[in-house]
N, C-alpha and C. Protein backbone atom coordinates (compact mmCIF):
# COMPACT_ATOMS: atom_id res chain seq x y z
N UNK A 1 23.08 8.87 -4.24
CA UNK A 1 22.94 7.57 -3.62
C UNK A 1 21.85 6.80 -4.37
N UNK A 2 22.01 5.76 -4.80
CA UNK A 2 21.46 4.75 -5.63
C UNK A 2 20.01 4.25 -4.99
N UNK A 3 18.96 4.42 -5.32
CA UNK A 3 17.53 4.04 -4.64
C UNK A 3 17.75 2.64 -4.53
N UNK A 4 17.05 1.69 -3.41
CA UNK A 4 16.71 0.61 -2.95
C UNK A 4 15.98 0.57 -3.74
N UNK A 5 15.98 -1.11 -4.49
CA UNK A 5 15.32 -2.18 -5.55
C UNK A 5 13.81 -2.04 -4.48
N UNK A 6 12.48 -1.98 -5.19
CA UNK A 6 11.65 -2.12 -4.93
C UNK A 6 10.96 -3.32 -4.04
N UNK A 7 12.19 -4.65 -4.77
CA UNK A 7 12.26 -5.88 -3.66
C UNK A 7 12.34 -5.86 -2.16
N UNK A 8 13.28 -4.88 -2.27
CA UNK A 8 14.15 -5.06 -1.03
C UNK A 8 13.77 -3.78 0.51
N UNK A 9 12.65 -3.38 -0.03
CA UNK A 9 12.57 -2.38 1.11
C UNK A 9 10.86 -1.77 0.67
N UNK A 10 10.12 -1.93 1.49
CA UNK A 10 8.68 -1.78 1.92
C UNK A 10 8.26 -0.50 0.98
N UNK A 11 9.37 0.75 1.43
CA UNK A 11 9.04 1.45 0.99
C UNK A 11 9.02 2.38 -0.48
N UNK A 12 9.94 1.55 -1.02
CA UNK A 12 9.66 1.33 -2.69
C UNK A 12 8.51 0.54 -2.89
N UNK A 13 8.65 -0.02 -2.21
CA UNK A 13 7.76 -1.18 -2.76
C UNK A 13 6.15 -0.66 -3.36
N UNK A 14 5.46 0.32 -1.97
CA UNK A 14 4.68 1.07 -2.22
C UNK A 14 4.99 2.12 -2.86
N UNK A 15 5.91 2.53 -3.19
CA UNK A 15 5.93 3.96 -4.01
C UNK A 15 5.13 3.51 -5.36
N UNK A 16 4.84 2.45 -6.12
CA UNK A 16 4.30 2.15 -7.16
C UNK A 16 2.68 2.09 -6.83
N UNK A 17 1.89 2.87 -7.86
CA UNK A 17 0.35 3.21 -7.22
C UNK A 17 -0.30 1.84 -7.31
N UNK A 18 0.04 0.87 -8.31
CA UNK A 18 -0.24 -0.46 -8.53
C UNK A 18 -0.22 -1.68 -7.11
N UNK A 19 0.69 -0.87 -6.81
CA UNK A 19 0.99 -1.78 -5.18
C UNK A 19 -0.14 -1.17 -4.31
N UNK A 20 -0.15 -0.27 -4.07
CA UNK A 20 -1.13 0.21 -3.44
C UNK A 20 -2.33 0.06 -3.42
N UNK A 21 -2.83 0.06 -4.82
CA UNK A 21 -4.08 -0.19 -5.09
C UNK A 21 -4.72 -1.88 -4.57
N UNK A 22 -2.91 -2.96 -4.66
CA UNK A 22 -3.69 -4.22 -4.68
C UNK A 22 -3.72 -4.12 -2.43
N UNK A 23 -2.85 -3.30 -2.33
CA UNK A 23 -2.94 -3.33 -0.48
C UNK A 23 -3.91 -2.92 0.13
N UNK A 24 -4.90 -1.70 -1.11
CA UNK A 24 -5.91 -1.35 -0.49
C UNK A 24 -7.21 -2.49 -0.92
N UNK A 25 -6.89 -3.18 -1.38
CA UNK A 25 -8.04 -4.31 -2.05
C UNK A 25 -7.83 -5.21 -1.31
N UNK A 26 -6.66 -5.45 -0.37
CA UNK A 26 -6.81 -7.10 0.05
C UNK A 26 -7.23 -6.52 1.85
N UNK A 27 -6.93 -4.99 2.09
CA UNK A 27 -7.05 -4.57 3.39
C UNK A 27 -8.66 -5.27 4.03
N UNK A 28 -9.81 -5.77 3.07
CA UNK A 28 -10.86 -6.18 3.97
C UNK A 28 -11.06 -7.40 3.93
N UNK A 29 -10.04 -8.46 3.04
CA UNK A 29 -9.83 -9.95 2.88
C UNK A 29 -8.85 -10.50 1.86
N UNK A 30 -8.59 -11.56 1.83
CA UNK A 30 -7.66 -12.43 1.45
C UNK A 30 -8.13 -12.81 -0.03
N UNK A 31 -7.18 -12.61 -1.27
CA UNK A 31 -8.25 -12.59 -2.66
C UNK A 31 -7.31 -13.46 -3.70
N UNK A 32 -7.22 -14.12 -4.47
CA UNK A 32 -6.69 -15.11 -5.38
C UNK A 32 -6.25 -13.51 -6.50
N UNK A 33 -4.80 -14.13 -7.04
CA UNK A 33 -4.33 -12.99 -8.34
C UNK A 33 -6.03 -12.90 -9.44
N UNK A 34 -6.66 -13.67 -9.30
CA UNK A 34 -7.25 -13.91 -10.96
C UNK A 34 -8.33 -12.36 -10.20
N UNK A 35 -8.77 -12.58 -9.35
CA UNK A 35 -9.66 -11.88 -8.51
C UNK A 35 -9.32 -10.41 -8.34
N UNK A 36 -8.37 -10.29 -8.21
CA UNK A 36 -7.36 -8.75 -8.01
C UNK A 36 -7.25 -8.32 -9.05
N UNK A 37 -7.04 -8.83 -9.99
CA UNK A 37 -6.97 -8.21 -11.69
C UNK A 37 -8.42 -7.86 -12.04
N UNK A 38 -9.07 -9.01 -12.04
CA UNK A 38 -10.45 -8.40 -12.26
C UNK A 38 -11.03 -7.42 -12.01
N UNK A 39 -10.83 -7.12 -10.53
CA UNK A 39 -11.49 -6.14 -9.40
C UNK A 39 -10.57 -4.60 -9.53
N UNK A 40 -9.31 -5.12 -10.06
CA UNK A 40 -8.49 -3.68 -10.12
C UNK A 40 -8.41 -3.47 -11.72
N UNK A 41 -8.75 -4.42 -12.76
CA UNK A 41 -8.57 -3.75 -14.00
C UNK A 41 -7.16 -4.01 -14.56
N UNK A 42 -6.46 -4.74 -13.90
CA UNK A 42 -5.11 -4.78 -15.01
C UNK A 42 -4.71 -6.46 -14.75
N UNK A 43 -3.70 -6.67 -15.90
CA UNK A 43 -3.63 -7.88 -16.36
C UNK A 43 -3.04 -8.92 -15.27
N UNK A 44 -3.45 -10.23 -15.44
CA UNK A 44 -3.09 -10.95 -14.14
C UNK A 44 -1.32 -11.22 -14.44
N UNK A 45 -0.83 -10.92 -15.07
CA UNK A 45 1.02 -11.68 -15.05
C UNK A 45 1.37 -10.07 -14.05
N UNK A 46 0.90 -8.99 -14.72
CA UNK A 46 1.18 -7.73 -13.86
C UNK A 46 1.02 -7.93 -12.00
N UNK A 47 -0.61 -8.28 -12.34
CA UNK A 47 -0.94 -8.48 -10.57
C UNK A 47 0.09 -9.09 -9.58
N UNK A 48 0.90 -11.00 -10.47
CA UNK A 48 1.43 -11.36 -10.13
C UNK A 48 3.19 -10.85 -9.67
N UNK A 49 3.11 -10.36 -10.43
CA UNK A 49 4.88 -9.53 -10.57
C UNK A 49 4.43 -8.30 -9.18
N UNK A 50 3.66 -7.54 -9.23
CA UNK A 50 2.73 -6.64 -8.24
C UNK A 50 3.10 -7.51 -6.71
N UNK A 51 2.26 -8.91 -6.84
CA UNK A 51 2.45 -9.66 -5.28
C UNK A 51 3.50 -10.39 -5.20
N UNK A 52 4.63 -10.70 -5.91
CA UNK A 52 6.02 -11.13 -5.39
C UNK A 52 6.68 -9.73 -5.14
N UNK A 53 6.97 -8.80 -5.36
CA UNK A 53 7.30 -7.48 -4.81
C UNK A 53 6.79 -6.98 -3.69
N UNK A 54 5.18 -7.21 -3.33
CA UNK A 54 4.63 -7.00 -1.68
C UNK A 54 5.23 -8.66 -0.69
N UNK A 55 5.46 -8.97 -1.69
CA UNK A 55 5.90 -11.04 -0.67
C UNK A 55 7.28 -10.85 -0.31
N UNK A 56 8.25 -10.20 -1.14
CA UNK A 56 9.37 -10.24 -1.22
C UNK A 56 9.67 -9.23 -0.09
N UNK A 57 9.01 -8.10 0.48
CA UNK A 57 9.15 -7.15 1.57
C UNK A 57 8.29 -7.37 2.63
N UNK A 58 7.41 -8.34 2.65
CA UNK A 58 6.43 -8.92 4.00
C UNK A 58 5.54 -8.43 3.76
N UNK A 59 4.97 -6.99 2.92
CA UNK A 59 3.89 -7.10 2.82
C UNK A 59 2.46 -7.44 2.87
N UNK A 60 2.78 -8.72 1.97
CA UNK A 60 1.49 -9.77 2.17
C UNK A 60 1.78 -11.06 1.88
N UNK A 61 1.03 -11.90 2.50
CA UNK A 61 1.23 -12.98 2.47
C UNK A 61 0.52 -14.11 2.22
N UNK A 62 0.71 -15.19 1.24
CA UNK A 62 0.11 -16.03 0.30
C UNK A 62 -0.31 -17.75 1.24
N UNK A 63 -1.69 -18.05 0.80
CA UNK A 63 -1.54 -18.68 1.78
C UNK A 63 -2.62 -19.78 0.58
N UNK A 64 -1.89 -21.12 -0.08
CA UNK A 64 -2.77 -22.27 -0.30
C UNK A 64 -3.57 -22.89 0.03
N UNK A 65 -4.99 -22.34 -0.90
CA UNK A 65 -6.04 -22.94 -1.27
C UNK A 65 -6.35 -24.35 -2.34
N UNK A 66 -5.97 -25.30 -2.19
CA UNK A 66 -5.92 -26.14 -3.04
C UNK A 66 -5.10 -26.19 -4.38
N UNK A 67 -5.55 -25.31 -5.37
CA UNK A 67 -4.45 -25.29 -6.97
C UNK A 67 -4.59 -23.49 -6.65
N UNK A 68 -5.39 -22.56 -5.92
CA UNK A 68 -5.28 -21.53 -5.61
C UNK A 68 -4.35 -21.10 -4.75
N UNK A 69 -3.88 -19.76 -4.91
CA UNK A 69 -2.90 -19.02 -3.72
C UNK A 69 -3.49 -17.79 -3.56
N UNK A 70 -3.83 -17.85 -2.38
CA UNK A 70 -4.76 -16.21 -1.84
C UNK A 70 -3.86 -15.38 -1.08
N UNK A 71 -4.07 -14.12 -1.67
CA UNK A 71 -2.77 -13.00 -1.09
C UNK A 71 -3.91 -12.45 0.18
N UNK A 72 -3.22 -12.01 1.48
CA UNK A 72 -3.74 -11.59 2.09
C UNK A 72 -2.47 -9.90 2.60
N UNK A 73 -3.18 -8.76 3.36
CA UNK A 73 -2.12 -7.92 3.32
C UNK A 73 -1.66 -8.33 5.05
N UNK A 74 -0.57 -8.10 4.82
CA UNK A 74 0.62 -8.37 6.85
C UNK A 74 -0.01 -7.03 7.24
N UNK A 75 -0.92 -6.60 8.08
CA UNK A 75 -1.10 -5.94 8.90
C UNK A 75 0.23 -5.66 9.87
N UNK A 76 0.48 -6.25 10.31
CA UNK A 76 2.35 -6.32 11.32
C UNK A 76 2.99 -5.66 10.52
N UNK A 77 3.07 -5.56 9.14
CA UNK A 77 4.66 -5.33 8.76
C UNK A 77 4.55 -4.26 8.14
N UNK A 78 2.32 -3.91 7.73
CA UNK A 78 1.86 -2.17 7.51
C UNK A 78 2.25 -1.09 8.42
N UNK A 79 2.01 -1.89 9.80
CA UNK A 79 2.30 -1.13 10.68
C UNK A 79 3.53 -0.34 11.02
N UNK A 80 4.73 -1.17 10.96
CA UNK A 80 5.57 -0.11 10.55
C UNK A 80 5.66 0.63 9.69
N UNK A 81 5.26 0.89 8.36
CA UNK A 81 5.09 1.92 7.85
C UNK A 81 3.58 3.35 8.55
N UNK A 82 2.96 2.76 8.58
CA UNK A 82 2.24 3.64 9.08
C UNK A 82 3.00 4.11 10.81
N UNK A 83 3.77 3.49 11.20
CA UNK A 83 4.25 4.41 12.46
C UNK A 83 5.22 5.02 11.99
N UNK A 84 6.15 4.89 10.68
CA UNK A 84 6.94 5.85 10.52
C UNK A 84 6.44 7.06 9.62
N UNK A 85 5.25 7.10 9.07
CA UNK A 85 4.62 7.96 8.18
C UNK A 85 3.98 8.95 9.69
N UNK A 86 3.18 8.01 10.45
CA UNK A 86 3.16 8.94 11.73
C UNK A 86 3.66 10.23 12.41
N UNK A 87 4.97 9.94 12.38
CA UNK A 87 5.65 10.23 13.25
C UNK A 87 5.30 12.30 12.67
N UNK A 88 4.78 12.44 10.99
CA UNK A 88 4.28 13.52 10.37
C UNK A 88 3.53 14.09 10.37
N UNK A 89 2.32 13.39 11.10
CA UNK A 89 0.85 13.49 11.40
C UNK A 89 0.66 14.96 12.07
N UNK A 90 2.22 15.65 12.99
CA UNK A 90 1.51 16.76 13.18
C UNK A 90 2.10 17.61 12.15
N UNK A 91 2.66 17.89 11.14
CA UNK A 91 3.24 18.75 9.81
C UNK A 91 1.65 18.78 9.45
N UNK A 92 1.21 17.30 9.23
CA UNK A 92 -0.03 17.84 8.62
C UNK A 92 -0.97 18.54 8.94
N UNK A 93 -1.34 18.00 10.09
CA UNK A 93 -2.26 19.07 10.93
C UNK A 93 -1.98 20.59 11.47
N UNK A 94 -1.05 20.66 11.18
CA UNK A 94 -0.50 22.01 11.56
C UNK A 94 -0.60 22.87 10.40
N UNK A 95 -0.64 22.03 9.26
CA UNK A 95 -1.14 22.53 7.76
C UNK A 95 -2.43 22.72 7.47
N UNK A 96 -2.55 22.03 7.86
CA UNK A 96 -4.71 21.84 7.28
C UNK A 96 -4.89 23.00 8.53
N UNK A 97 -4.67 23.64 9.66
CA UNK A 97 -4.78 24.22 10.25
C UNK A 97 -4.65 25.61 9.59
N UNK A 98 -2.94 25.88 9.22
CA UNK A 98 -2.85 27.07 8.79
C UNK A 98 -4.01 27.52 7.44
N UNK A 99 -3.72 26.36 6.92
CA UNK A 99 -5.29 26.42 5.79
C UNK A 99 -6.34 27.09 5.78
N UNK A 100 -6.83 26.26 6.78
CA UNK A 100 -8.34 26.65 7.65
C UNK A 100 -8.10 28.33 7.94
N UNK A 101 -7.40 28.45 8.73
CA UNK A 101 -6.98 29.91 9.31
C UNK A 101 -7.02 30.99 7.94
N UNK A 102 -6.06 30.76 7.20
CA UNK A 102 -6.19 31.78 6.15
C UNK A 102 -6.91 31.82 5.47
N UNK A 103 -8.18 30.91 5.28
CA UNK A 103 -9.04 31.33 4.16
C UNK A 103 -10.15 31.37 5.32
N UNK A 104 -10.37 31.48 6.73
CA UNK A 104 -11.29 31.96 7.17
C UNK A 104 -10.88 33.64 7.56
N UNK A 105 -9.35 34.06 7.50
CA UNK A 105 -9.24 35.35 7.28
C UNK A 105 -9.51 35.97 5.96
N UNK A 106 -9.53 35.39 5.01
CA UNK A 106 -10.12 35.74 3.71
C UNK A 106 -11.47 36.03 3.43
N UNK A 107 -12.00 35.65 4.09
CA UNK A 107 -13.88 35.67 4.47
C UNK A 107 -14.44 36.58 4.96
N UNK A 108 -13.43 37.22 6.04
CA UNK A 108 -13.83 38.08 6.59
C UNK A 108 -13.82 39.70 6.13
């Protein structure tokens, strides 16, 4: 079965670490492309191609500053991903558990 275009579904969208990196940069405010490149290290046409791919899935959303456009991240539309990543929360803990357990039987 053919993967969903990165456009078209949230969760491609983040599968790229580049996306991520700019979702975890805008998570404490709203930042202009020139600003995001700077702050993350890679080139601004990239950044830009980066925030029509988070715009194009709701991600985040651009909001005019005069000749500026400031990306901010959709908290609303994170949230569904983080409730469906959720729904795993106990696999993990049930892991970091068994973890814990066997290397404190190893100790002993």
């Amino acid at each position: 079965m053919p993967r969903a275009a990165a456009a078209s579904d949230p969760f491609n969208a983040i599968a790229e670490p580049s996306r991520r990196q700019i979702l975890e940069y805008l998570r404490a405010d709203e930042r202009a492309v020139g600003d995001i490149a700077v702050a993350l290290g890679l080139a601004q046409p990239s950044v830009s191609k980066h925030l029509n791919v988070l715009r194009s899935v709701g991600l985040v959303r651009p909001r005019r500053d005069g000749k500026r456009v400031l990306y901010r991240a959709d908290a609303h539309s994170l949230k569904t991903i983080h409730d469906w990543t959720g729904m795993f929360q106990r696999h993990w803990s049930g892991q970091l558990n068994r973890i814990k357990q066997h290397a404190e039987r190893k100790e002993e």
